[in-house]
N, C-alpha and C. Protein backbone atom coordinates (compact mmCIF):
# COMPACT_ATOMS: atom_id res chain seq x y z
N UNK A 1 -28.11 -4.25 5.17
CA UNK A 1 -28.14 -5.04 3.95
C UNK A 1 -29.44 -5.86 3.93
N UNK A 2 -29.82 -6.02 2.89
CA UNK A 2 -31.33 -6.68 2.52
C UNK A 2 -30.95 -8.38 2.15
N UNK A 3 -31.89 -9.14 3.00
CA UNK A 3 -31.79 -10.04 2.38
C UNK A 3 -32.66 -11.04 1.21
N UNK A 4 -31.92 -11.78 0.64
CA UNK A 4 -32.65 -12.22 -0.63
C UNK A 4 -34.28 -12.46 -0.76
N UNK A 5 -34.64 -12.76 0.32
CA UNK A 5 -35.53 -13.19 0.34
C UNK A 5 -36.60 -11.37 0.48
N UNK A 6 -36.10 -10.67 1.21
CA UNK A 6 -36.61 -9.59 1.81
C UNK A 6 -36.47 -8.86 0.48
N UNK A 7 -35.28 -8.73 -0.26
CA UNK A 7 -35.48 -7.80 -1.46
C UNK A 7 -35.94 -8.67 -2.57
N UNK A 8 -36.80 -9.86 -2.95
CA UNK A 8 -37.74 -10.74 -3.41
C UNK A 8 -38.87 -9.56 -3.61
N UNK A 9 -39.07 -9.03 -1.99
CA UNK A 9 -40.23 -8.80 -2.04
C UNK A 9 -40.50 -7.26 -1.92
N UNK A 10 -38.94 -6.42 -2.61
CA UNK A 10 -39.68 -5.11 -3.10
C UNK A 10 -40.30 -4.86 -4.61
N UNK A 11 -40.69 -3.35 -4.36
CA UNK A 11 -41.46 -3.27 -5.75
C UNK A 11 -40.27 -2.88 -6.51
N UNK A 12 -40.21 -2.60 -7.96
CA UNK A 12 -39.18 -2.58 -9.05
C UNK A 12 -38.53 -1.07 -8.87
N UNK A 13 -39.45 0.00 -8.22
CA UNK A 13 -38.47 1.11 -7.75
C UNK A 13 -37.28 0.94 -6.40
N UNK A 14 -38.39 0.32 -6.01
CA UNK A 14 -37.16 -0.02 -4.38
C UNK A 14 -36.09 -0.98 -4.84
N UNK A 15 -36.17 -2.40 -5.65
CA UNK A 15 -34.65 -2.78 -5.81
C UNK A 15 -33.99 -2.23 -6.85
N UNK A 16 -34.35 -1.36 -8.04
CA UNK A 16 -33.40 -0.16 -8.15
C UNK A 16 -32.86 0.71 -7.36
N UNK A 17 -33.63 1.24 -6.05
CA UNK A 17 -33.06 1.99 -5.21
C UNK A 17 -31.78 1.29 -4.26
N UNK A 18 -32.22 0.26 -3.95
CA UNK A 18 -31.61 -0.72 -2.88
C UNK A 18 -29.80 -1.10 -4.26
N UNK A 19 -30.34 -1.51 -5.64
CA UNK A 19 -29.20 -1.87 -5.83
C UNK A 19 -28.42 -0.66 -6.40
N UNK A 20 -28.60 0.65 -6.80
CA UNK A 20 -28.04 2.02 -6.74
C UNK A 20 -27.39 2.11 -5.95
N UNK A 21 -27.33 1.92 -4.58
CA UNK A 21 -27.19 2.15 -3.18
C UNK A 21 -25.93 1.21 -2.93
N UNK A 22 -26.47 -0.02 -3.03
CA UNK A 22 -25.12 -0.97 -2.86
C UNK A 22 -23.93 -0.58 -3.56
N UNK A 23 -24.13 -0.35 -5.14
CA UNK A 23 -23.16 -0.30 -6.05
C UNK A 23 -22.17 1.25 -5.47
N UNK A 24 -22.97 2.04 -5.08
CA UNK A 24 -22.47 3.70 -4.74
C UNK A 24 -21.61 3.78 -3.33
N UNK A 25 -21.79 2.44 -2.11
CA UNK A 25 -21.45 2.02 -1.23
C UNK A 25 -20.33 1.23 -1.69
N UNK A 26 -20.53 -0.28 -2.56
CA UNK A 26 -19.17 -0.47 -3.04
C UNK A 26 -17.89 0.17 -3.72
N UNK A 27 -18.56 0.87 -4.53
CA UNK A 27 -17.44 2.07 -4.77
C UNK A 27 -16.52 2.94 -4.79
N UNK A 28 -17.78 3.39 -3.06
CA UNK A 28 -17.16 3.84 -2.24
C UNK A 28 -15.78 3.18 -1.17
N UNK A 29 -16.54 1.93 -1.24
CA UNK A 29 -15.80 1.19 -0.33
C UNK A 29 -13.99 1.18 -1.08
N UNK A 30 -14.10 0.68 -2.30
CA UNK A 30 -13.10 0.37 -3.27
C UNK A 30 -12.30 1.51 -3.66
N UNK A 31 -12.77 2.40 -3.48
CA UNK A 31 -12.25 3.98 -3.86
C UNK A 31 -11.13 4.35 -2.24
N UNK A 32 -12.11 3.77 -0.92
CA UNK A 32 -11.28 4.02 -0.02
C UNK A 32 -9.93 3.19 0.42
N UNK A 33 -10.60 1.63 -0.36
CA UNK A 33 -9.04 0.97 0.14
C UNK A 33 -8.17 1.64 -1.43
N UNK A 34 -8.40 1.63 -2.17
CA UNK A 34 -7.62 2.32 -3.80
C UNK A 34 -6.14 3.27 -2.95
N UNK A 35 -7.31 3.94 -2.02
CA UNK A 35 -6.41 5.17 -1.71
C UNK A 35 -5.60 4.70 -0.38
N UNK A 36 -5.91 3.63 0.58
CA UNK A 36 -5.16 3.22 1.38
C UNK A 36 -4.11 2.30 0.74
N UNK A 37 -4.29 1.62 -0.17
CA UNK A 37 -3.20 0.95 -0.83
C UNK A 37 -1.64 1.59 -1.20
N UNK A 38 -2.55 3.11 -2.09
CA UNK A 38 -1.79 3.69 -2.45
C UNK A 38 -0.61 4.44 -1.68
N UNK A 39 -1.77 4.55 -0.45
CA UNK A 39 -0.82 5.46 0.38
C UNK A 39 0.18 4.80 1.25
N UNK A 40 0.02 3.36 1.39
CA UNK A 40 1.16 2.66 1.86
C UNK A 40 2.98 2.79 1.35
N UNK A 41 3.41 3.62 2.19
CA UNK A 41 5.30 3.61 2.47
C UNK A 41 5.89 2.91 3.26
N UNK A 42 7.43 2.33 2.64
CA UNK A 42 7.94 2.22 3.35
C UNK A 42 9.28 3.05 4.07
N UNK A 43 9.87 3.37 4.43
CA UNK A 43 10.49 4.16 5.04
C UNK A 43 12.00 3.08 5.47
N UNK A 44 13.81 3.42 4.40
CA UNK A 44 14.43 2.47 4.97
C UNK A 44 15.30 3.29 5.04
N UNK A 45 16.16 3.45 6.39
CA UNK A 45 17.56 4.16 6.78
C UNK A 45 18.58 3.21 7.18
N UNK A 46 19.99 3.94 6.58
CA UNK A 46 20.97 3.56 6.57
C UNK A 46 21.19 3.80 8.22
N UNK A 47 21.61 3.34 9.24
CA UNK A 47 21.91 3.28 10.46
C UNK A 47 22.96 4.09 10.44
N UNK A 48 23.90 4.35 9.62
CA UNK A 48 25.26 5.58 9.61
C UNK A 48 24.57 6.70 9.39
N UNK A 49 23.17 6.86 8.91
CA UNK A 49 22.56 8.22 8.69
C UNK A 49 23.11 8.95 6.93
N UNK A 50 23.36 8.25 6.34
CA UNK A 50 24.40 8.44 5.14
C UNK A 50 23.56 8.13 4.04
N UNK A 51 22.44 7.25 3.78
CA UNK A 51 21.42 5.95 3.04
C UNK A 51 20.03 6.51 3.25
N UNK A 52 19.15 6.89 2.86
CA UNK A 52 17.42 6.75 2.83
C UNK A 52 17.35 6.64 2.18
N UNK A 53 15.99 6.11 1.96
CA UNK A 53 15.20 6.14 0.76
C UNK A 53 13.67 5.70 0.89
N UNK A 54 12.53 6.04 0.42
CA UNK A 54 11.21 5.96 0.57
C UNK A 54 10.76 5.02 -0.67
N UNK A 55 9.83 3.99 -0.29
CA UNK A 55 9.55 2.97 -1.38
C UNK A 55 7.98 3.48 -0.97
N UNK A 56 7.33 2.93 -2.53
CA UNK A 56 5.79 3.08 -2.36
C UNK A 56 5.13 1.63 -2.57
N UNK A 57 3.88 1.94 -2.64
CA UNK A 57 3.12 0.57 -2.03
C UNK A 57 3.30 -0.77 -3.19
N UNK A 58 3.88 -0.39 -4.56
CA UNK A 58 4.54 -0.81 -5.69
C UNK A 58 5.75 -1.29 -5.44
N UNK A 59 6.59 -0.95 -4.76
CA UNK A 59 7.66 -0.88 -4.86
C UNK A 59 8.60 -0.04 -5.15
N UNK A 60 7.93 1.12 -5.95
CA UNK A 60 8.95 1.88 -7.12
C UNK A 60 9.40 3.10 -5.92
N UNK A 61 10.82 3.09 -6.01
CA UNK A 61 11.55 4.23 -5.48
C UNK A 61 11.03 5.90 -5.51
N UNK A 62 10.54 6.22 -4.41
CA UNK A 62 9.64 7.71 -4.26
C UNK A 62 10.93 8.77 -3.92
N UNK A 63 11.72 8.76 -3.16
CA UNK A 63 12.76 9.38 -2.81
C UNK A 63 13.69 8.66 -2.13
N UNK A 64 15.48 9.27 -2.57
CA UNK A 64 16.48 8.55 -2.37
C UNK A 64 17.41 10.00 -1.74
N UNK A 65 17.72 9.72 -0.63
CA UNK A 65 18.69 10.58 0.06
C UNK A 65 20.50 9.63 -0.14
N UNK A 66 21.26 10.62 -0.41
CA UNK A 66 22.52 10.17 0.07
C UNK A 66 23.13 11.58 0.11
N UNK A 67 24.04 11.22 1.64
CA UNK A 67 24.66 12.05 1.82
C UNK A 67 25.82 12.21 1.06
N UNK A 68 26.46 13.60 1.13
CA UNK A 68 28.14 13.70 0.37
C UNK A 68 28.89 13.29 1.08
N UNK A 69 29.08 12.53 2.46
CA UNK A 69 30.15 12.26 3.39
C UNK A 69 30.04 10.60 2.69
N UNK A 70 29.23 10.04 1.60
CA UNK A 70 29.31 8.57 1.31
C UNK A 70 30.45 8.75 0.49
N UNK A 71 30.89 9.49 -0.26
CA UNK A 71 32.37 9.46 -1.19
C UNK A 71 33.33 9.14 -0.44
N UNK A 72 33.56 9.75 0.63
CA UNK A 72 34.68 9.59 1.66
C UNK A 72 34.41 8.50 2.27
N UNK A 73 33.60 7.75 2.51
CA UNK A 73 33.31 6.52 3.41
C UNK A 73 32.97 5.18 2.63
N UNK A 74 32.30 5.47 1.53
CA UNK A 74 32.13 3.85 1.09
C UNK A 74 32.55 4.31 -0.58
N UNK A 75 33.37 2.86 -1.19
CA UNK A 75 33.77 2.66 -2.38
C UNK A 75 31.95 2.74 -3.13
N UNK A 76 32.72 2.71 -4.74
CA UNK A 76 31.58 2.51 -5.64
C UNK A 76 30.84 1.06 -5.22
N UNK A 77 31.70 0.08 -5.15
CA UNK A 77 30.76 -1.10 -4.57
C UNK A 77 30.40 -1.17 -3.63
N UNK A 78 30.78 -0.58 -2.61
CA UNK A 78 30.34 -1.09 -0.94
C UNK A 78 28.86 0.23 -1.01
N UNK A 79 28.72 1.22 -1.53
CA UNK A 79 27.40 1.64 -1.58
C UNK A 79 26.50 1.33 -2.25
N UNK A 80 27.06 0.54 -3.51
CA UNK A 80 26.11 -0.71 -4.82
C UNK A 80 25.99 -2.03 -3.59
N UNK A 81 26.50 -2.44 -2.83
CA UNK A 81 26.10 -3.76 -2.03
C UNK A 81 24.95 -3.05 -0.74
N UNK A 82 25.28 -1.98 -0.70
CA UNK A 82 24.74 -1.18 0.86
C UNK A 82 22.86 -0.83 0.03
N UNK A 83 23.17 -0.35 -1.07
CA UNK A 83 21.82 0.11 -1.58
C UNK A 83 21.60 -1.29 -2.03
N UNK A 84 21.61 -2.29 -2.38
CA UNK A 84 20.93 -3.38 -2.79
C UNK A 84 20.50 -4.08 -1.89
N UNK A 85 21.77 -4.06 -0.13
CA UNK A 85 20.56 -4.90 0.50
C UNK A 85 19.53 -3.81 1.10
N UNK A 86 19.43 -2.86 0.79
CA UNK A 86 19.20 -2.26 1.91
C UNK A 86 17.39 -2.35 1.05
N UNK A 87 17.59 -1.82 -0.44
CA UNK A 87 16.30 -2.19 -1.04
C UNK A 87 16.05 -3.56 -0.86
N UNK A 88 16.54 -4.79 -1.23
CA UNK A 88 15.82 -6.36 -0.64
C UNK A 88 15.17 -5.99 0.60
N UNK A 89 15.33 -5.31 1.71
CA UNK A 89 14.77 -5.58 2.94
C UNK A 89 14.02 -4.70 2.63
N UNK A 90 13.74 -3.60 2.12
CA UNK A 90 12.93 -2.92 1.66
C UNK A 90 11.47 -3.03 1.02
N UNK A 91 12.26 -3.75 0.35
CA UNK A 91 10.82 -4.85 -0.77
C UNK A 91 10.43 -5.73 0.03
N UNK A 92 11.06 -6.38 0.70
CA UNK A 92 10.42 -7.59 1.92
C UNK A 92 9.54 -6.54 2.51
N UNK A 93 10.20 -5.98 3.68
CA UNK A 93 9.23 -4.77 4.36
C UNK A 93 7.50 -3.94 3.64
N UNK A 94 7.85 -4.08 2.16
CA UNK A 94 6.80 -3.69 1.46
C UNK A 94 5.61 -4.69 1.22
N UNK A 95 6.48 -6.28 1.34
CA UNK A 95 5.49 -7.14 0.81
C UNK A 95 4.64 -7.49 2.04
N UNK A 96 5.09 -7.44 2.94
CA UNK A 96 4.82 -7.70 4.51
C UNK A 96 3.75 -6.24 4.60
N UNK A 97 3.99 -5.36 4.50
CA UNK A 97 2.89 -4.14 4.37
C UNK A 97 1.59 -4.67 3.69
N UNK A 98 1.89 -5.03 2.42
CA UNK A 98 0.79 -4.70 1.85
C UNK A 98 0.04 -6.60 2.29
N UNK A 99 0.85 -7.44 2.72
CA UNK A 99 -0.07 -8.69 2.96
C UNK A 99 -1.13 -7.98 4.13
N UNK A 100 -0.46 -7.09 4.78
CA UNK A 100 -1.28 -6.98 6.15
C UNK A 100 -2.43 -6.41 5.94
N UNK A 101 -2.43 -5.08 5.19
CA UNK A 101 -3.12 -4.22 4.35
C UNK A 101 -4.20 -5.35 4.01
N UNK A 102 -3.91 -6.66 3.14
CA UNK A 102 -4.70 -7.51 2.84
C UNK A 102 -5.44 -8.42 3.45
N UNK A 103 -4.92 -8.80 4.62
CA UNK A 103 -5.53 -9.41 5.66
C UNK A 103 -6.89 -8.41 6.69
N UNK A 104 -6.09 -6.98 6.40
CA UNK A 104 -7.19 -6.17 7.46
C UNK A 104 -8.17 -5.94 6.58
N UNK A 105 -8.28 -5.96 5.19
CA UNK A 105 -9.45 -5.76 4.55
C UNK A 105 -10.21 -7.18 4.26
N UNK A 106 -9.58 -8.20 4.17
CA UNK A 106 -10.44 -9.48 4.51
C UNK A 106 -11.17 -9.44 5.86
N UNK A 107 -10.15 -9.32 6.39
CA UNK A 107 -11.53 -9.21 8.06
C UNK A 107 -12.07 -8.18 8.31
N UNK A 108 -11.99 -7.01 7.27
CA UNK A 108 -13.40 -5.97 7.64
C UNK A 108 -14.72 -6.39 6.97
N UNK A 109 -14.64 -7.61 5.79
CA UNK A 109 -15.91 -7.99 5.32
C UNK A 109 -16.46 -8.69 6.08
């Protein structure tokens, strides 16, 4: 990186070149966390093996497994209480992702 004083003192092709360069580097840079953001999952299982489901770096539900042995085992509410906490910890788990996500790109500048 050039400093102020140092790119003061190019000629008018070089800090077009120099600021081309930065902007094509930031871009780049922004294009790569874009896609690490994006690609952040979370991953939450039911411990009976009965419950998954995959959250994305949004939040929004990517895939939901339930098994057919949940009819026989949990009422209409006890799988409406089982999928609700199970997304809260889910969304916690997500927000905790993506702070970190945010912290490791503060300390790569």
């Amino acid at each position: 990186m050039t400093r102020w004083s140092e790119f003061d003192g190019l000629d008018d092709a070089e800090k077009v070149k120099y600021c081309e360069t930065e902007v094509a580097d930031t871009l780049g840079r922004l294009d790569e966390m874009i896609a690490a953001l994006a690609g952040l999952r979370t991953e939450v299982d039911d411990p009976s093996g009965l419950l998954r489901f995959t959250l994305g770096e949004d939040g929004r539900l990517l895939t939901l497994y339930i098994d057919d042995a949940v009819a026989m085992s949990l009422t209409r509410l006890a799988l409406e209480k089982k999928l609700n906490d199970m997304f809260s910890a889910g969304n916690e788990a997500m927000r905790l992702s993506r702070s970190e996500f945010w912290e490791a790109v503060s300390d790569a500048d």
